[in-house]
N, C-alpha and C. Protein backbone atom coordinates (compact mmCIF):
# COMPACT_ATOMS: atom_id res chain seq x y z
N UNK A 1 0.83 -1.20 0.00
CA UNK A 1 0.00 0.00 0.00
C UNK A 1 0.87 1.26 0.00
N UNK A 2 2.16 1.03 0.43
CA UNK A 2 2.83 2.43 0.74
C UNK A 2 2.90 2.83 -0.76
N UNK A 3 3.50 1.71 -1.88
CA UNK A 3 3.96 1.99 -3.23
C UNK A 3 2.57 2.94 -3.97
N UNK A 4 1.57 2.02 -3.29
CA UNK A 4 0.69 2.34 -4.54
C UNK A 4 0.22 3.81 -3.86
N UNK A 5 0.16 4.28 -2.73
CA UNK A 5 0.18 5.36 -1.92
C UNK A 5 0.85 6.82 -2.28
N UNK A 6 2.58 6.77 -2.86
CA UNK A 6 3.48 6.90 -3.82
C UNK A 6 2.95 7.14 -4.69
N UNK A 7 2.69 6.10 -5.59
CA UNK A 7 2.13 6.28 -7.02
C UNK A 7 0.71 6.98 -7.24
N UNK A 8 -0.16 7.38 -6.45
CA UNK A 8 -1.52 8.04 -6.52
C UNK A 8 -0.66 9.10 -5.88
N UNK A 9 -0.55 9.38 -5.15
CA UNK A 9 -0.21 11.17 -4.61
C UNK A 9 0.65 11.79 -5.89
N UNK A 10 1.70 11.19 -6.40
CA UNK A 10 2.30 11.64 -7.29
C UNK A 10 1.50 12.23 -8.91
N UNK A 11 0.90 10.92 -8.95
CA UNK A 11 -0.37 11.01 -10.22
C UNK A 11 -1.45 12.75 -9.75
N UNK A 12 -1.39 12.39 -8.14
CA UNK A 12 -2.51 13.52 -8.21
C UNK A 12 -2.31 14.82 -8.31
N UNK A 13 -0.63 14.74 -8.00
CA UNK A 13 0.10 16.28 -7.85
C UNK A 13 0.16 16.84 -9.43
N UNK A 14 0.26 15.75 -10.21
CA UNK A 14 0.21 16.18 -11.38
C UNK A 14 -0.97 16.65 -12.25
N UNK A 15 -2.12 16.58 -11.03
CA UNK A 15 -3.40 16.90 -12.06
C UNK A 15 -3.84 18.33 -11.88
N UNK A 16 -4.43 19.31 -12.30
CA UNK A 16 -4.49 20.16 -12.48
C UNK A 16 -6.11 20.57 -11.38
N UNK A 17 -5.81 21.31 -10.65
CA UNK A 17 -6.66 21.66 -9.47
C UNK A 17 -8.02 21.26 -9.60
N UNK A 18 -9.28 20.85 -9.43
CA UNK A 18 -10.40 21.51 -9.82
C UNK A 18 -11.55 21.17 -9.06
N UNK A 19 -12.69 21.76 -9.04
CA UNK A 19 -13.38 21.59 -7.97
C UNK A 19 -14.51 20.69 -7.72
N UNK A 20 -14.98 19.59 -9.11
CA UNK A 20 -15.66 19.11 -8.95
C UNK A 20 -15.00 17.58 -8.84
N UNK A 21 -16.08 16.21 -8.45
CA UNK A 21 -15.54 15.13 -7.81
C UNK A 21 -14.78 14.52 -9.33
N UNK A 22 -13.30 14.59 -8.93
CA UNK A 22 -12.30 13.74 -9.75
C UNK A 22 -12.72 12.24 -9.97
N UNK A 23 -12.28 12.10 -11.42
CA UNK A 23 -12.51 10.75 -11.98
C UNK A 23 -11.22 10.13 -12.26
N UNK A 24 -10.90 8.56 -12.06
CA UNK A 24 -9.50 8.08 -12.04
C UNK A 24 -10.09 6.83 -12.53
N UNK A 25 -9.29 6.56 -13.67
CA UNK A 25 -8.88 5.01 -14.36
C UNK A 25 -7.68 4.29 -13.96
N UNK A 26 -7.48 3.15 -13.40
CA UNK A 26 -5.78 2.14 -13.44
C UNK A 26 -6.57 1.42 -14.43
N UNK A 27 -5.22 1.31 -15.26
CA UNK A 27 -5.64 0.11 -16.38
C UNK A 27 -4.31 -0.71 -16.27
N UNK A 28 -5.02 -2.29 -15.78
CA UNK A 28 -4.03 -3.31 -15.17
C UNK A 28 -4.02 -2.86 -13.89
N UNK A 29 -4.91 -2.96 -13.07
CA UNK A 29 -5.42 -2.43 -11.65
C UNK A 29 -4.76 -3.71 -10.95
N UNK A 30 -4.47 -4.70 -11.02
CA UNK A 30 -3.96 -5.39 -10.39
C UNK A 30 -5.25 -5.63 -8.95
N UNK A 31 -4.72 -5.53 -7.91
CA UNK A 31 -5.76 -5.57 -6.56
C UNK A 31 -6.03 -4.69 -6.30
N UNK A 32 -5.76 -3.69 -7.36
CA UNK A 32 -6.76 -2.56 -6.72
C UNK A 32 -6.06 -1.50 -5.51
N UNK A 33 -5.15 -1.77 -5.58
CA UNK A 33 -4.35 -0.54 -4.46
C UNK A 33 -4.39 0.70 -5.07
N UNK A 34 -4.23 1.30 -6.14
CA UNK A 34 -4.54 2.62 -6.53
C UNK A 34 -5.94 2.79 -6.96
N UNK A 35 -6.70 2.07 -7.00
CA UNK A 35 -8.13 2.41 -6.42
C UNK A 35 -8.45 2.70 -5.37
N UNK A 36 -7.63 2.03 -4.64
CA UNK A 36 -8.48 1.96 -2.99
C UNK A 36 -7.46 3.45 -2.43
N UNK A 37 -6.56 3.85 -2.60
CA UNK A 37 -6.16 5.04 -2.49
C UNK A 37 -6.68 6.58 -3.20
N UNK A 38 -7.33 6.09 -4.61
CA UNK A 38 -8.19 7.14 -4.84
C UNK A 38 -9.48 7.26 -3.95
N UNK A 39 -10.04 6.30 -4.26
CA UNK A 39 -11.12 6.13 -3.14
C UNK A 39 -10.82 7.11 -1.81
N UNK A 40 -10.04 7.02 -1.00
CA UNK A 40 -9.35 6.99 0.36
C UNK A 40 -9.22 9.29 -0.24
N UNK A 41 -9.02 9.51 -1.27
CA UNK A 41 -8.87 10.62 -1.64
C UNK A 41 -9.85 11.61 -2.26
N UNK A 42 -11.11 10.54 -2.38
CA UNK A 42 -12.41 11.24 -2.88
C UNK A 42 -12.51 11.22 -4.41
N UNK A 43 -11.55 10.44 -4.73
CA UNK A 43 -11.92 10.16 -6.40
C UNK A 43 -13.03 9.12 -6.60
N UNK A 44 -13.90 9.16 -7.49
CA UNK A 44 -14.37 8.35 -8.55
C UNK A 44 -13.61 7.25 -9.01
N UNK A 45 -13.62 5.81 -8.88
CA UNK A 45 -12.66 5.16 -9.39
C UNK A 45 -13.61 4.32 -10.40
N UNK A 46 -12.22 3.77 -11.52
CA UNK A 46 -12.69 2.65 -12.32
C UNK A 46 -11.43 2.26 -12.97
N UNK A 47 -11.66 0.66 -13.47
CA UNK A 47 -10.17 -0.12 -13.28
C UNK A 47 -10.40 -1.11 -14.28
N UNK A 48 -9.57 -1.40 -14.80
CA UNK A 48 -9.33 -2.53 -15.75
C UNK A 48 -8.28 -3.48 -15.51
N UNK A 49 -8.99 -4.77 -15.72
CA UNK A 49 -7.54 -5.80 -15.31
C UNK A 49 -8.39 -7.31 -15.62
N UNK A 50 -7.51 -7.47 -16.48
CA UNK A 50 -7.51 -8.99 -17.43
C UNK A 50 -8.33 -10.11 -16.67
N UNK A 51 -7.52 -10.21 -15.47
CA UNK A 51 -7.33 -11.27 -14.41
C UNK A 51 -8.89 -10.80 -13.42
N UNK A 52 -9.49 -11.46 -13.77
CA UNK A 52 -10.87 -11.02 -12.57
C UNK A 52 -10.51 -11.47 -11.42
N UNK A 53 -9.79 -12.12 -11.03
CA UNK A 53 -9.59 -13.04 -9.35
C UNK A 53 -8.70 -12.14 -9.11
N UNK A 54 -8.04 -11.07 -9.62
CA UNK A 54 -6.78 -10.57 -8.67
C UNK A 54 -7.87 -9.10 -8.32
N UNK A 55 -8.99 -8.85 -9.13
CA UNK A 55 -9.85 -7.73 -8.26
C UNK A 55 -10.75 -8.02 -7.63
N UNK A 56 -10.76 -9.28 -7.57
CA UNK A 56 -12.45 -9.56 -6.35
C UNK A 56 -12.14 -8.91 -4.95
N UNK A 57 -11.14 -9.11 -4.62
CA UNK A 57 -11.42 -8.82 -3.10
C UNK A 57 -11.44 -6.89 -2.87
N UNK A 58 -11.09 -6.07 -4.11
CA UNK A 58 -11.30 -4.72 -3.84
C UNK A 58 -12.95 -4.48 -3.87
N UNK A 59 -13.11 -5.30 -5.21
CA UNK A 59 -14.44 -5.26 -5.34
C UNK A 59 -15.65 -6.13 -4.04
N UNK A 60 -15.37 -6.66 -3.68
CA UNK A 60 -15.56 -6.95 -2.24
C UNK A 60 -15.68 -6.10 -1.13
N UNK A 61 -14.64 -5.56 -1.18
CA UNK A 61 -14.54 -4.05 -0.06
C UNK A 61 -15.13 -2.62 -0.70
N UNK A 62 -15.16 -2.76 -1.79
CA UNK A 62 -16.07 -1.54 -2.10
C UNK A 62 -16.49 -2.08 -3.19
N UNK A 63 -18.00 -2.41 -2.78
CA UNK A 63 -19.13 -2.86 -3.94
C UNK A 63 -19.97 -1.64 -4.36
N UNK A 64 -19.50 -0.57 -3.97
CA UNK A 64 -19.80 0.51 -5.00
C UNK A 64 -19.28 0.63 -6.68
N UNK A 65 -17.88 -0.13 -6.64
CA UNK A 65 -17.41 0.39 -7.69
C UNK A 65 -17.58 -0.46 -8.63
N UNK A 66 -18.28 -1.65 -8.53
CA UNK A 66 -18.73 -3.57 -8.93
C UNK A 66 -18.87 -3.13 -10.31
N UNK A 67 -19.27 -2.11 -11.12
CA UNK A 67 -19.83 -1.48 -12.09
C UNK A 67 -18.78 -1.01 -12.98
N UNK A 68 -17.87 -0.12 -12.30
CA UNK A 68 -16.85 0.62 -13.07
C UNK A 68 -15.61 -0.48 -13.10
N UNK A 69 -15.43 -1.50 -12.73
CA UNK A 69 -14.47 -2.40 -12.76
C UNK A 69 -14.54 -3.50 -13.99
N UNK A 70 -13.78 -3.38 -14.66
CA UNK A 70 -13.88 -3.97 -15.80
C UNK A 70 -12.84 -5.45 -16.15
N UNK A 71 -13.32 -6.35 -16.58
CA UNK A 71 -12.60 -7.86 -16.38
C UNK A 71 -12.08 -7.66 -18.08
N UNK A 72 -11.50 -6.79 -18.98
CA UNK A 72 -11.07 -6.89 -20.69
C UNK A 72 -10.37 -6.53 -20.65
N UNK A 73 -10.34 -6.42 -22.05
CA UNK A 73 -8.64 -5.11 -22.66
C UNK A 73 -9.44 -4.33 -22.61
N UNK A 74 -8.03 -3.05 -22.60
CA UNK A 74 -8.58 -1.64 -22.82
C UNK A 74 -9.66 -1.61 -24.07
N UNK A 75 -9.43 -2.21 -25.35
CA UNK A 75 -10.44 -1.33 -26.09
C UNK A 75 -11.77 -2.30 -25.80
N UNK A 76 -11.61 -2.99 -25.27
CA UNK A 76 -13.05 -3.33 -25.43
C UNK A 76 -14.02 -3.15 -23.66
N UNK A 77 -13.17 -2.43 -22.84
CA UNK A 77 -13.87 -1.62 -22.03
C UNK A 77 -13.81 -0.56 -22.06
N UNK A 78 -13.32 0.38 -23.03
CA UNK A 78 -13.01 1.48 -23.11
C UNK A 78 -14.63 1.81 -23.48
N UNK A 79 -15.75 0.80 -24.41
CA UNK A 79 -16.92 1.08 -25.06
C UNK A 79 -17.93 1.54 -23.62
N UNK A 80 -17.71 0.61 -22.62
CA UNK A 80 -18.41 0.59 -20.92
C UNK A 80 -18.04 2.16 -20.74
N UNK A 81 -17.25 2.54 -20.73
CA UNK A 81 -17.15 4.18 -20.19
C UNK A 81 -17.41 5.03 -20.95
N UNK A 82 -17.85 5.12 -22.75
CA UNK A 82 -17.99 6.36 -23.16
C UNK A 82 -18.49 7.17 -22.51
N UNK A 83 -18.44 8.45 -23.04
CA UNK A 83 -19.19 9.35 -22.61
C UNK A 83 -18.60 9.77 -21.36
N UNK A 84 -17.87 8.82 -20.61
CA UNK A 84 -17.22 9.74 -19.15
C UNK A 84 -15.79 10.12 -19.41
N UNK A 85 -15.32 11.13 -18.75
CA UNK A 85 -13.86 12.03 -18.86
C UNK A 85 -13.35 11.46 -17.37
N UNK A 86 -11.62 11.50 -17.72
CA UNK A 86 -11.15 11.05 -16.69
C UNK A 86 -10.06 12.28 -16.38
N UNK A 87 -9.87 13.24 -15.03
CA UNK A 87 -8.57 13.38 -14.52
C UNK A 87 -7.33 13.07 -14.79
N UNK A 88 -7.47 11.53 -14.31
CA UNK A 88 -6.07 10.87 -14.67
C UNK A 88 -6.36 9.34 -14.54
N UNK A 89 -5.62 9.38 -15.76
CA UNK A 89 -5.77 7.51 -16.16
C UNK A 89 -4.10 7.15 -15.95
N UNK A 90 -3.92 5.99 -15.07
CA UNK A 90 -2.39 5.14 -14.81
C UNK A 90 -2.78 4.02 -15.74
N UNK A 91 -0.98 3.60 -16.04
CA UNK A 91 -1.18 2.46 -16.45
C UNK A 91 0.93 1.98 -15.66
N UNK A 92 0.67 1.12 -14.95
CA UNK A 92 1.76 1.61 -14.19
C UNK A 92 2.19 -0.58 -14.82
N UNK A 93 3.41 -0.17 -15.50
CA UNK A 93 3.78 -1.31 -16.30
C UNK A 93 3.00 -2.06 -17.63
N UNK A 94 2.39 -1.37 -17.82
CA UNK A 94 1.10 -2.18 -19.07
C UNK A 94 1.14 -1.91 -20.26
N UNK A 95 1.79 -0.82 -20.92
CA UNK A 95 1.46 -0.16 -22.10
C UNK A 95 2.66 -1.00 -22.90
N UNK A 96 3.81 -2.19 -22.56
CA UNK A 96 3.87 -2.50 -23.08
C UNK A 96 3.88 -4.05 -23.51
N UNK A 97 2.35 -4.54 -22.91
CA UNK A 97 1.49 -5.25 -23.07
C UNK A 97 0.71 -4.95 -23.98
N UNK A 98 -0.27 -4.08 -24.47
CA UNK A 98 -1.07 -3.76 -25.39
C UNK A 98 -0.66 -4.30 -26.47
N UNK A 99 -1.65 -4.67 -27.25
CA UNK A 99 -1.32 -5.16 -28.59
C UNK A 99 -1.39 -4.36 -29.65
N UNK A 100 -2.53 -3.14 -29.37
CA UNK A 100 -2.30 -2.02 -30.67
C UNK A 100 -2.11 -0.31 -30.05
N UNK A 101 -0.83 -0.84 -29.26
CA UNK A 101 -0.49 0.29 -28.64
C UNK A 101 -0.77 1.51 -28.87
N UNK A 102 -0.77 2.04 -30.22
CA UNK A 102 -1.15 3.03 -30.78
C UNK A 102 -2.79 3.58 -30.69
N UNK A 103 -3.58 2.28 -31.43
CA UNK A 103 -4.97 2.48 -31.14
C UNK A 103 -5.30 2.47 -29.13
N UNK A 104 -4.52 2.02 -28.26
CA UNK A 104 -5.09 2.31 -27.38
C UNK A 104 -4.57 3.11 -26.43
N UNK A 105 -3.44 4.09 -27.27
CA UNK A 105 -3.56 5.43 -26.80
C UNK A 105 -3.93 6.49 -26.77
N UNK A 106 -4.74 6.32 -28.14
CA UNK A 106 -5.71 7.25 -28.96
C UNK A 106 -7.17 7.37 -28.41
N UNK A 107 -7.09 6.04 -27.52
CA UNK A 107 -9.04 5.74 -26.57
C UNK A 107 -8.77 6.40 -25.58
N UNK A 108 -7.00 6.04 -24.85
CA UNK A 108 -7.07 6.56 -23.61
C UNK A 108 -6.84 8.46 -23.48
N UNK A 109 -6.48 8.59 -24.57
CA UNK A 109 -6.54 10.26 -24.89
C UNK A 109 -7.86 11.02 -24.95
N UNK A 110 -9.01 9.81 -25.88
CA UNK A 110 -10.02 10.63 -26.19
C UNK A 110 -11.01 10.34 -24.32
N UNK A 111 -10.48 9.77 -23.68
CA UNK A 111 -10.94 9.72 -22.56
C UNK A 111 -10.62 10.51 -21.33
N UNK A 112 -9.65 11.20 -21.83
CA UNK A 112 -8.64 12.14 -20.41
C UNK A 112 -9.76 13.47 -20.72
N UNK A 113 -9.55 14.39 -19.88
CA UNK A 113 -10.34 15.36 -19.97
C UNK A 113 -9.51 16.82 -20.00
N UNK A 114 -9.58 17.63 -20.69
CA UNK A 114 -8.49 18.56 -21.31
C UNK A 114 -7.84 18.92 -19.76
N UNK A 115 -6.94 18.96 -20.27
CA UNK A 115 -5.82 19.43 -18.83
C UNK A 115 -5.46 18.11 -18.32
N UNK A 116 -6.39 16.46 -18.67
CA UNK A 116 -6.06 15.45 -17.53
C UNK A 116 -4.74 14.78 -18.06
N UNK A 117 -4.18 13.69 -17.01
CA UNK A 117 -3.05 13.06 -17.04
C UNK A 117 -3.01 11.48 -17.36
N UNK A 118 -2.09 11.38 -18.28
CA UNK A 118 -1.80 10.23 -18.01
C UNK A 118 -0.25 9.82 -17.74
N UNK A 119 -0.71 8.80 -16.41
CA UNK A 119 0.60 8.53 -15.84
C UNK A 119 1.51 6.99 -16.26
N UNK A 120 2.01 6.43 -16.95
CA UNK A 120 2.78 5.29 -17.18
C UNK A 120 4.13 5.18 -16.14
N UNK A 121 4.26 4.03 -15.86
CA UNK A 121 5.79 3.44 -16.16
C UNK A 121 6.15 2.05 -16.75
N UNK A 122 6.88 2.36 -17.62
CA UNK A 122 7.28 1.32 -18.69
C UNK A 122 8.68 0.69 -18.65
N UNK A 123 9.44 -0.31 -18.82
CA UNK A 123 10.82 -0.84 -18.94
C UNK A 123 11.24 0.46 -19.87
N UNK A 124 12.39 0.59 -19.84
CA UNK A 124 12.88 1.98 -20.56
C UNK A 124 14.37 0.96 -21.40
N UNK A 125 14.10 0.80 -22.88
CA UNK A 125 14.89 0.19 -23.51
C UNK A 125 16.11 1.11 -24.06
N UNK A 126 16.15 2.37 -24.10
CA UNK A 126 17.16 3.01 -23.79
C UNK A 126 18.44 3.45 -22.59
N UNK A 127 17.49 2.52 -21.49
CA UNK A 127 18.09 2.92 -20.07
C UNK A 127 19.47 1.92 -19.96
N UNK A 128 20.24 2.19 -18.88
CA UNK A 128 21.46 1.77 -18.74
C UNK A 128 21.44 -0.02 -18.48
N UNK A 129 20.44 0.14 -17.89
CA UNK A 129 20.22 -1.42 -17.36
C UNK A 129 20.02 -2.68 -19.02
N UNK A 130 18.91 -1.60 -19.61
CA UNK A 130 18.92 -2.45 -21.22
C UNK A 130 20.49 -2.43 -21.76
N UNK A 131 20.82 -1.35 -21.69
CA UNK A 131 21.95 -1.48 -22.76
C UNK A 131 23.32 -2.35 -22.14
N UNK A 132 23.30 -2.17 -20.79
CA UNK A 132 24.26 -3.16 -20.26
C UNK A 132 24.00 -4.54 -20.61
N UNK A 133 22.78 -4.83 -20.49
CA UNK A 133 22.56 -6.35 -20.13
C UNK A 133 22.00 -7.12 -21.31
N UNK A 134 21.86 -6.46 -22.87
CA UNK A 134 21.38 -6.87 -24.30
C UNK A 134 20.40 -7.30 -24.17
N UNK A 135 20.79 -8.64 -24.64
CA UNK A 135 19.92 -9.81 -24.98
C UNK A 135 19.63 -10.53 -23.52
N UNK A 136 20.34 -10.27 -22.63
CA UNK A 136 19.65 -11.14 -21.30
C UNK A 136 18.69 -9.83 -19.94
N UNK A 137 18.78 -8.77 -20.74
CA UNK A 137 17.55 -7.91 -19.63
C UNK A 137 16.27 -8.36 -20.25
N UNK A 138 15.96 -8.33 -18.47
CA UNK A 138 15.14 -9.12 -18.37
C UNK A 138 13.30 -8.83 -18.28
N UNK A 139 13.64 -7.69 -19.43
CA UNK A 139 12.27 -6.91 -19.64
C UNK A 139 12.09 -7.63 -21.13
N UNK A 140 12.82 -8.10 -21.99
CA UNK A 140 12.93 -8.73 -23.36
C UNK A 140 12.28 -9.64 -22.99
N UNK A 141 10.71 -9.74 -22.99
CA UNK A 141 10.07 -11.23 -23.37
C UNK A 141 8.77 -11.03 -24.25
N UNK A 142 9.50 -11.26 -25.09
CA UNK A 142 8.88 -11.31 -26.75
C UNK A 142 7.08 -11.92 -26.94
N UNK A 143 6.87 -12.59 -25.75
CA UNK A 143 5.14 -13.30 -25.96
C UNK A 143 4.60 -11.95 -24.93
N UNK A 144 5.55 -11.54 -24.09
CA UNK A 144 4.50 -10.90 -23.30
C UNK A 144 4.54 -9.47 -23.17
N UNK A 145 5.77 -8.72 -23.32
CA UNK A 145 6.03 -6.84 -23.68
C UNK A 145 6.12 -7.18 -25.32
N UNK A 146 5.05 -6.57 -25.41
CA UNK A 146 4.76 -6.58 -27.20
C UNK A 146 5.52 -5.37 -27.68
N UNK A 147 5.64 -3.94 -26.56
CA UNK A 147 6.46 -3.03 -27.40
C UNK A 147 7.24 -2.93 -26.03
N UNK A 148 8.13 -1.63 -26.37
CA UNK A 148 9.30 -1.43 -25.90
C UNK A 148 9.50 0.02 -26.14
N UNK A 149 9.29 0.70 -25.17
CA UNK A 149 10.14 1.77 -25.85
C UNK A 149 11.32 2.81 -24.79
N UNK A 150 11.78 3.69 -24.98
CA UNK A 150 12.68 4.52 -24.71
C UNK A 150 11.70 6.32 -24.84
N UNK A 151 12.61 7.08 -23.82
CA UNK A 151 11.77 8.40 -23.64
C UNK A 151 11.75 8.88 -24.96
N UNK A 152 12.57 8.30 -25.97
CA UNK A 152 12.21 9.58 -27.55
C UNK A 152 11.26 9.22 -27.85
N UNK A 153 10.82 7.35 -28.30
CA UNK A 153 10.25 6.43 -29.08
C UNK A 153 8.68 6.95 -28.51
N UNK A 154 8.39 7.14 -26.77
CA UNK A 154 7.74 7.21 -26.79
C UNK A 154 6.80 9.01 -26.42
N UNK A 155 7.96 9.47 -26.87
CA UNK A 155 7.82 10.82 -27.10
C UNK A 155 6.95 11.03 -28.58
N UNK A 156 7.38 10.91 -29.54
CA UNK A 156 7.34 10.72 -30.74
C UNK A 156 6.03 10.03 -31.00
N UNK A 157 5.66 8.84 -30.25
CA UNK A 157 4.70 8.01 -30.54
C UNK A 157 3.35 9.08 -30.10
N UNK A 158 3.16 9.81 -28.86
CA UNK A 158 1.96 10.32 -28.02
C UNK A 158 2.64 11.58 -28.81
N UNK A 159 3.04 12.71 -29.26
CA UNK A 159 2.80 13.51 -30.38
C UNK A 159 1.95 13.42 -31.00
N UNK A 160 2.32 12.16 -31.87
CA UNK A 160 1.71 11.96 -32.86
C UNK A 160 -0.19 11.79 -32.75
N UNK A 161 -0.36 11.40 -31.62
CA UNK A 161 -1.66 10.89 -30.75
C UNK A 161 -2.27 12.62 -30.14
N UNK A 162 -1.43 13.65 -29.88
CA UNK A 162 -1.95 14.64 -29.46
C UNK A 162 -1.69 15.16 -28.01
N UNK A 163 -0.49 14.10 -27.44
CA UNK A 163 -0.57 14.80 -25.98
C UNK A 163 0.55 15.94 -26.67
N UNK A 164 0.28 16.83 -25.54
CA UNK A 164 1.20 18.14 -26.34
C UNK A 164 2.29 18.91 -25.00
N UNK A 165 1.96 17.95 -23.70
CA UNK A 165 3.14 17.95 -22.71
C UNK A 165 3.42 16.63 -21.97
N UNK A 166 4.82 16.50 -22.23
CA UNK A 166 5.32 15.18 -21.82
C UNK A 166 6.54 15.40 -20.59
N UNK A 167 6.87 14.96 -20.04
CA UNK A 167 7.57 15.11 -18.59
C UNK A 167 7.91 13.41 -18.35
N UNK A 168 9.31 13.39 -17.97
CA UNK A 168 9.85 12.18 -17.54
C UNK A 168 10.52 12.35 -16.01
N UNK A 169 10.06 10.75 -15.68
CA UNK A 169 10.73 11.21 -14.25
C UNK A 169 11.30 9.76 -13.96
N UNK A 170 12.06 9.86 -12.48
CA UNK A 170 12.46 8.50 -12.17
C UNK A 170 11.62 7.41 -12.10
N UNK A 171 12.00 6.02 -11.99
CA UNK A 171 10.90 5.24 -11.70
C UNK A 171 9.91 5.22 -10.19
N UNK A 172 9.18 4.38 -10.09
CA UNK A 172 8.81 4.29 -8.89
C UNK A 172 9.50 3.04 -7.93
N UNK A 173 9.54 2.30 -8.93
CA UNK A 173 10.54 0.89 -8.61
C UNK A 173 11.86 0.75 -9.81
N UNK A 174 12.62 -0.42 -9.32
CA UNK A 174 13.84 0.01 -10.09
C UNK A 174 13.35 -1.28 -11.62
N UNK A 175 12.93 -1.84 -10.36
CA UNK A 175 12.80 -3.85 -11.60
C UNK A 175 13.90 -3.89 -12.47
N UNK A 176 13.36 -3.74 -13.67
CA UNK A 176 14.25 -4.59 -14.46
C UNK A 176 14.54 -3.04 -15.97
N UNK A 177 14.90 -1.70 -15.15
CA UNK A 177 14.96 -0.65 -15.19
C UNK A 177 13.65 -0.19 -16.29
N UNK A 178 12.93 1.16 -15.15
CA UNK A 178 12.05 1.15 -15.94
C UNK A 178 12.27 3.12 -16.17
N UNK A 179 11.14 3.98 -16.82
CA UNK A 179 11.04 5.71 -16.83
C UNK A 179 9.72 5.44 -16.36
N UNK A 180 9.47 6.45 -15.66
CA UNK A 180 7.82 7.24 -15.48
C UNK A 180 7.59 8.23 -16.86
N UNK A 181 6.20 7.87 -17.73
CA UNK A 181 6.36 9.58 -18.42
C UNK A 181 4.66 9.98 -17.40
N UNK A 182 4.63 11.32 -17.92
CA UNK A 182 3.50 12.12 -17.56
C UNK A 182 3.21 12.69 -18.87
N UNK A 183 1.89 12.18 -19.29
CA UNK A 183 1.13 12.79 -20.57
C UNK A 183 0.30 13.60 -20.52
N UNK A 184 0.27 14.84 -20.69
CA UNK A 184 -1.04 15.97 -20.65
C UNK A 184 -1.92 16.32 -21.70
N UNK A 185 -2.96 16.20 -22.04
CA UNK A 185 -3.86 16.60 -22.76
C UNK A 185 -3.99 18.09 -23.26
């Protein structure tokens, strides 16, 4: 809880003040610890994550949110939320899981709400740890990080998509070396 504690205060410092009740997406919510910390902060939560057994028990403890919790991929729960704007959407290790990375940065854009954030951290294949360790770092697994990228690659990529401020920071954990970016709408 402390990490994911960390990782929501940080996400929230980055959102831009405002006065009505904040809305927050994790996509790959895992158990739900940065839910249950928005929650704990007066956000609106809703979450996506593959694995339905690793969110029952949030959804358990708050059967309010039984609704906004979604068992798919992004694009095919992305259809469950039209129409709602999010603050700030995390995706804290996932984006390079996605399979049409591109198309589902373009859902999670048209879903942020002008000024909102999105927060990643990704293996960073430019970082010291990749380039030391080649072919045996241990973020290289070809069935399951479908992309890869580095702060230009994925500079370049969300341009192109429309975020129009990008900000890099340290990781939150070290693993198997990763970057934080911050995407603004």
């Amino acid at each position: 809880m402390r990490r994911a504690r960390g990782i929501f205060e940080f996400g929230q410092k980055q959102v831009m003040a405002g006065g009505e009740k904040r809305r927050y997406m994790d996509i790959g919510c895992n158990k739900g610890f940065l839910l249950a910390m928005a929650h704990e902060h007066g956000w609106d939560v809703y979450g996506i994550e593959l694995v339905r057994e690793l969110i029952r028990p949030f959804i358990n403890s708050y059967p309010q949110y039984k609704n906004q919790i979604f068992s798919k991929r992004f694009e095919d729960a992305k259809e469950k939320v039209e129409g709602e704007t999010f603050d700030l959407i995390t995706a804290i290790d996932v984006i390079e899981h996605f399979e049409d990375v591109s198309g589902d940065l373009r859902g999670i854009y048209e879903l942020l709400k002008p000024g909102g954030v999105f927060l990643i951290q990704t293996p960073d294949s430019g970082g010291e740890r990749a380039l030391q360790q080649q072919c045996t770092w241990k973020s290289l697994k070809p069935l399951e990080h479908l992309h890869l990228f580095n702060e230009e690659s994925l500079r370049i990529l969300s341009e192109r998509i429309g975020f129009d401020d990008i900000e890099y920071f340290s990781p939150f954990d070290e693993a198997n070396g990763n970057f934080v970016a911050v995407l603004r709408k």
